[in-house]
N, C-alpha and C. Protein backbone atom coordinates (compact mmCIF):
# COMPACT_ATOMS: atom_id res chain seq x y z
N UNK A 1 8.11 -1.28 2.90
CA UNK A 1 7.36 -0.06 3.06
C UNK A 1 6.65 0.35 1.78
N UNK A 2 7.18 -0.10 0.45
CA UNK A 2 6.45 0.32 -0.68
C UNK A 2 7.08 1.92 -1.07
N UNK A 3 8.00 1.93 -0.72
CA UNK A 3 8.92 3.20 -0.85
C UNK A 3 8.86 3.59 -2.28
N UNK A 4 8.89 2.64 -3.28
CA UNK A 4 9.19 2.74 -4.73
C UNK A 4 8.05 2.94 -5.58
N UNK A 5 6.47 2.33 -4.77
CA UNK A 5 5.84 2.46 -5.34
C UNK A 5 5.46 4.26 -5.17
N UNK A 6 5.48 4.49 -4.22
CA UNK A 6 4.83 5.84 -3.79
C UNK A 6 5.51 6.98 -5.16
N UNK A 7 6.98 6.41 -5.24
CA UNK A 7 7.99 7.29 -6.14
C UNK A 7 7.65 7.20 -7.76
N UNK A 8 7.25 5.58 -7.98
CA UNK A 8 7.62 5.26 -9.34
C UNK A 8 6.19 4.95 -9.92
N UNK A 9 5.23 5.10 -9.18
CA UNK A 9 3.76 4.37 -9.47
C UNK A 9 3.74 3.19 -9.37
N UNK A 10 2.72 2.33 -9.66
CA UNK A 10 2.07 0.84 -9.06
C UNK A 10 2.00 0.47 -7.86
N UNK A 11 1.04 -0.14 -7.62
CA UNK A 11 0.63 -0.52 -6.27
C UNK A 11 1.31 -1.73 -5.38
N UNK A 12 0.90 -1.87 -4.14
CA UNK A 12 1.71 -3.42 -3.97
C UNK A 12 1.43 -4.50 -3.92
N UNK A 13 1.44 -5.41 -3.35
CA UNK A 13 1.46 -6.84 -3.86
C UNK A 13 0.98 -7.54 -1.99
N UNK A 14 -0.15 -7.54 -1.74
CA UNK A 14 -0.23 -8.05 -0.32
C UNK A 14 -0.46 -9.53 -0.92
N UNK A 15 0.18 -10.50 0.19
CA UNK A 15 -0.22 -11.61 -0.19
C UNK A 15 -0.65 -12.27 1.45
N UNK A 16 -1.63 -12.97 1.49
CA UNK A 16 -2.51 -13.67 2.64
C UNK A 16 -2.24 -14.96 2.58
N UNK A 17 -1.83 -15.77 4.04
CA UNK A 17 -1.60 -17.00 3.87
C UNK A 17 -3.37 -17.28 3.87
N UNK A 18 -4.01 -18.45 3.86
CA UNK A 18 -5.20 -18.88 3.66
C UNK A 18 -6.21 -18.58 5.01
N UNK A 19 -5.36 -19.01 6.04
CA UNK A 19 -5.33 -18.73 7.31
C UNK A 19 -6.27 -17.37 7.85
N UNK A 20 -5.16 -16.12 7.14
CA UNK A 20 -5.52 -14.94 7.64
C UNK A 20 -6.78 -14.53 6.34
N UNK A 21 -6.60 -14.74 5.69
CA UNK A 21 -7.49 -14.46 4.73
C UNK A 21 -9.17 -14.64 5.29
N UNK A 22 -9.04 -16.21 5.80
CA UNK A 22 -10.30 -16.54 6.06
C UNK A 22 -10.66 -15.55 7.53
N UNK A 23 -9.64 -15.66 8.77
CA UNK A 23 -10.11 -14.33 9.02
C UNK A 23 -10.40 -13.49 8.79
N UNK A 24 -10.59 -12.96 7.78
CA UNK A 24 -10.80 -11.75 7.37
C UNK A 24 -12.30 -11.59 6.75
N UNK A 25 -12.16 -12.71 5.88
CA UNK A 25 -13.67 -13.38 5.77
C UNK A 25 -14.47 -13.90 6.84
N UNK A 26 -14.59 -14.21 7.02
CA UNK A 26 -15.66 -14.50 8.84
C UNK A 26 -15.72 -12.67 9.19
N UNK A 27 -14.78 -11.74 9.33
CA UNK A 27 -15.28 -10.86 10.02
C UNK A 27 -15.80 -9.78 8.92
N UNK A 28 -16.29 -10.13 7.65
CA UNK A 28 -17.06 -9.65 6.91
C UNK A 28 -16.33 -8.92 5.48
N UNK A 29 -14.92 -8.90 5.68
CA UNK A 29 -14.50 -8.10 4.94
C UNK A 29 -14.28 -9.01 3.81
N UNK A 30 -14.56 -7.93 2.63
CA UNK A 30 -14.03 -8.22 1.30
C UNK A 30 -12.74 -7.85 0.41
N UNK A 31 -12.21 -8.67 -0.72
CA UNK A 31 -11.08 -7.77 -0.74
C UNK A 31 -11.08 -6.10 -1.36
N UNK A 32 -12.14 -5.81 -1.35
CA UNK A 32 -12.55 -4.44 -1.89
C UNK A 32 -11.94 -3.45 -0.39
N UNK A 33 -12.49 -4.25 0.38
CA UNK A 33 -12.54 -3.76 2.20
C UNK A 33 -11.77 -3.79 2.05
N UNK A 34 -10.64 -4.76 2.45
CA UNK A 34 -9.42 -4.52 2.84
C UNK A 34 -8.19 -3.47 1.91
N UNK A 35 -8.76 -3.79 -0.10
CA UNK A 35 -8.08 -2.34 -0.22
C UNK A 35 -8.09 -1.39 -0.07
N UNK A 36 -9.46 -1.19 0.47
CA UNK A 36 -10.00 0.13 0.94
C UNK A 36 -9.06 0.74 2.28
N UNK A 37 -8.87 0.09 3.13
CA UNK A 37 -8.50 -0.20 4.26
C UNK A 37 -7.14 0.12 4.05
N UNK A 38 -6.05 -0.30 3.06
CA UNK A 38 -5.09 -0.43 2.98
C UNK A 38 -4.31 0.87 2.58
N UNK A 39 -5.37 1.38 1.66
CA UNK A 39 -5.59 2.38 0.98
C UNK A 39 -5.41 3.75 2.13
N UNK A 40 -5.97 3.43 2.73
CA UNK A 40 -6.51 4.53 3.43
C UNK A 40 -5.61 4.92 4.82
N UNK A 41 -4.74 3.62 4.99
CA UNK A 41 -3.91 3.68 6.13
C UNK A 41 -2.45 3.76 6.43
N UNK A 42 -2.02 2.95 5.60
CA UNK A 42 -1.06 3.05 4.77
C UNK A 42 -0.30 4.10 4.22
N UNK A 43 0.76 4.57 4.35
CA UNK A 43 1.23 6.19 4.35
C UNK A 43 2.63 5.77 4.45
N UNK A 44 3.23 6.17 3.47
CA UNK A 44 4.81 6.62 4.08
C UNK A 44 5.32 8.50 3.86
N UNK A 45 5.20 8.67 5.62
CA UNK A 45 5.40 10.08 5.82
C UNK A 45 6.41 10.82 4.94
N UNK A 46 5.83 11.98 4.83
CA UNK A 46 6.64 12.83 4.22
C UNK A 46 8.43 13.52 4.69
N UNK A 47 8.40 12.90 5.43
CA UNK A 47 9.90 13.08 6.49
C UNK A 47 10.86 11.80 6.09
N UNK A 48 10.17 10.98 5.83
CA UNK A 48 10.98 9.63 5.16
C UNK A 48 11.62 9.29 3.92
N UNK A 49 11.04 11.08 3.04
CA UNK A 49 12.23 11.09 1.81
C UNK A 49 12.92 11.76 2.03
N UNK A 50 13.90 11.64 1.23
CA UNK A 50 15.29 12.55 0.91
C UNK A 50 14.20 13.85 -0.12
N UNK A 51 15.47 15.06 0.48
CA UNK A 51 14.70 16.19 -0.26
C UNK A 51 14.42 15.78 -1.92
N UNK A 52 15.47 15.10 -2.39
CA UNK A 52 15.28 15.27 -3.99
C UNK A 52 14.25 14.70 -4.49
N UNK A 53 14.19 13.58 -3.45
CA UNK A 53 13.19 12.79 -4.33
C UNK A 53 11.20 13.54 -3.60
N UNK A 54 11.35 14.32 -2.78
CA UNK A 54 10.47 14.83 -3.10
C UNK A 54 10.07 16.22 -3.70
N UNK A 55 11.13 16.95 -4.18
CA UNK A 55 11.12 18.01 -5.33
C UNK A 55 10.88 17.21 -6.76
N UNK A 56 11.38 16.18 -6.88
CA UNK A 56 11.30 15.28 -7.96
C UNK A 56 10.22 14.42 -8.38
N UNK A 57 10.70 13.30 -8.56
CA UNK A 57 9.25 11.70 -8.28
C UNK A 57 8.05 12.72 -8.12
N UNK A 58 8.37 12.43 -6.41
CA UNK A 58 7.17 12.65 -5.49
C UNK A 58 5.90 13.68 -5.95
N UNK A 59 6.49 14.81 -6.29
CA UNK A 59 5.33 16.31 -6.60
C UNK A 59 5.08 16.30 -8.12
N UNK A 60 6.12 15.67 -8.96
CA UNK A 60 5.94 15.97 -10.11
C UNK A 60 5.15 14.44 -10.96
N UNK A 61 5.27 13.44 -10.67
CA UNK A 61 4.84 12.83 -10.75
C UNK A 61 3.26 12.37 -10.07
N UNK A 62 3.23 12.76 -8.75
CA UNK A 62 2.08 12.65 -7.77
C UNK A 62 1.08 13.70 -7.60
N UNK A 63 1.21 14.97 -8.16
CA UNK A 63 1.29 15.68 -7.41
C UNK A 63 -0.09 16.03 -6.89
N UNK A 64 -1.06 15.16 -7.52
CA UNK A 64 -2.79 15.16 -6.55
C UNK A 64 -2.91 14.13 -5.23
N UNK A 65 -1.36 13.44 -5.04
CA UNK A 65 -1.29 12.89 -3.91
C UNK A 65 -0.78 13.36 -2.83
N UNK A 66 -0.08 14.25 -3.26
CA UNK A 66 0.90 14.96 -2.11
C UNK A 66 0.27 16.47 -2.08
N UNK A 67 -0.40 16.14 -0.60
CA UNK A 67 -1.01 16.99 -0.24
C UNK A 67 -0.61 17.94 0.42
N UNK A 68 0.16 17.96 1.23
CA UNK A 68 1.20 18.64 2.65
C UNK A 68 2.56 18.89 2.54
N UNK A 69 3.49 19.59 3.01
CA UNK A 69 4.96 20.13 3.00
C UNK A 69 5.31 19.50 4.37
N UNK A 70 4.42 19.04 5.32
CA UNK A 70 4.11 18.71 6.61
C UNK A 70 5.05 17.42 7.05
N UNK A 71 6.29 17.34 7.98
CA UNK A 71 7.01 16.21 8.06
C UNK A 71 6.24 15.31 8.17
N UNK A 72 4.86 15.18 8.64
CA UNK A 72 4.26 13.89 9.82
C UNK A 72 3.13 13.58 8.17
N UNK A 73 3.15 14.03 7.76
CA UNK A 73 1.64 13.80 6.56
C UNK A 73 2.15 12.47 5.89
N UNK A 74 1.35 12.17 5.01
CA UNK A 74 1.70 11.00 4.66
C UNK A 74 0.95 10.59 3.55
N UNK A 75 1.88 9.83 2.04
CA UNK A 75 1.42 9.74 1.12
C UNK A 75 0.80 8.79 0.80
N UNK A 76 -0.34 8.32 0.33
CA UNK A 76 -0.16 6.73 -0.24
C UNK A 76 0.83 5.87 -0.48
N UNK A 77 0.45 4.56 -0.56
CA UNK A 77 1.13 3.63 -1.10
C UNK A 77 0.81 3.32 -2.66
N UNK A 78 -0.17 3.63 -2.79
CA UNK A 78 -0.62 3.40 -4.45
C UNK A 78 -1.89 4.43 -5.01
N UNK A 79 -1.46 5.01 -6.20
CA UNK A 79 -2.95 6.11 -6.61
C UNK A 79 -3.79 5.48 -6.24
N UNK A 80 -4.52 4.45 -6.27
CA UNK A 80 -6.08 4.12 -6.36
C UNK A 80 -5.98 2.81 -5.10
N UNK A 81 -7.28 2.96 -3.96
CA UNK A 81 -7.24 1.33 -3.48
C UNK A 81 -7.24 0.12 -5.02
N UNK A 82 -7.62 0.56 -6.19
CA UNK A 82 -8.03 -0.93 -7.15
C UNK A 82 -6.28 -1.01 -7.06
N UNK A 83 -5.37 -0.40 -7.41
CA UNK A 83 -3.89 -0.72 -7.52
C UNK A 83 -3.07 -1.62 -6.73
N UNK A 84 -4.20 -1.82 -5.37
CA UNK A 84 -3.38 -2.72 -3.98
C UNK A 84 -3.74 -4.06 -4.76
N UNK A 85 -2.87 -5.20 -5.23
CA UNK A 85 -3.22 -6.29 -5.67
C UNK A 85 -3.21 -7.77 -4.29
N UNK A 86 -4.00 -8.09 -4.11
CA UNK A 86 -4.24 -8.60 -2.73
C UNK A 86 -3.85 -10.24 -3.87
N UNK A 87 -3.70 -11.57 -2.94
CA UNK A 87 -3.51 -13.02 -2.78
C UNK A 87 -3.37 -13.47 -2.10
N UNK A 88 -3.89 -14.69 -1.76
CA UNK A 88 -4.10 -15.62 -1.47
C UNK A 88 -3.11 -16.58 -1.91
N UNK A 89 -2.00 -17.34 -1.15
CA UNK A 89 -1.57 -17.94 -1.17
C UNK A 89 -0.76 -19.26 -0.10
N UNK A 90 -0.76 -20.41 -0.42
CA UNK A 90 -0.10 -21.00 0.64
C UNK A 90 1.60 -21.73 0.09
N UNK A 91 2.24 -21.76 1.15
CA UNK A 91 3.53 -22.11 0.86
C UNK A 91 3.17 -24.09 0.61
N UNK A 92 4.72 -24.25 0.97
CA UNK A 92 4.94 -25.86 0.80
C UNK A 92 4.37 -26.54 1.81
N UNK A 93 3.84 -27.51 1.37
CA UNK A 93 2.90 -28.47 2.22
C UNK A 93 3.64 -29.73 2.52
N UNK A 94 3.68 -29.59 3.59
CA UNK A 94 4.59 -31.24 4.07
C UNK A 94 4.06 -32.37 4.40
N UNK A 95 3.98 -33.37 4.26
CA UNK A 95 3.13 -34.56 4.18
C UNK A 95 4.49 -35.57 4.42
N UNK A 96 3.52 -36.42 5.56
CA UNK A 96 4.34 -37.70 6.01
C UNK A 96 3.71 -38.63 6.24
């Protein structure tokens, strides 16, 4: 969920097998798009902390992110879309 980032700062770490990536490419998007995207959708509601940590972390640390007192609202995952660090990567390749 990125629970830690929302609390502690930094963004997360998406990683794309090659696969989905190139989907993503064919349907136009860049990885600017997709942090944009990620950015923007991406939320862990305000009902999903414990009170302390949002009297704490959350307001005092965030507090131009946390907009609402509202159970259902919902914070980022990272201050800025540039913070979502996107990759490209493929696992082990088997050959016979």
């Amino acid at each position: 969920m990125g629970h830690q980032n929302v609390q502690l700062g930094g963004g997360p770490l998406i990683i794309f097998c090659p696969e989905h990536a190139q989907i993503l490419a064919d349907g136009g998007f860049s990885k600017d798009d997709v942090r944009q995207f990620l950015y923007e959708t991406s939320r862990v509601k305000v009902s999903d902390f414990p009170p302390e940590t949002l009297n704490g972390m959350v307001r005092h640390r965030r507090p131009r992110k946390f907009t609402s007192d509202h159970p259902d609202s919902g914070i980022p995952l990272a201050d800025s879309p540039e913070e979502i660090r996107i990759l490209v990567a493929v696992g082990r390749v088997r050959t016979r």
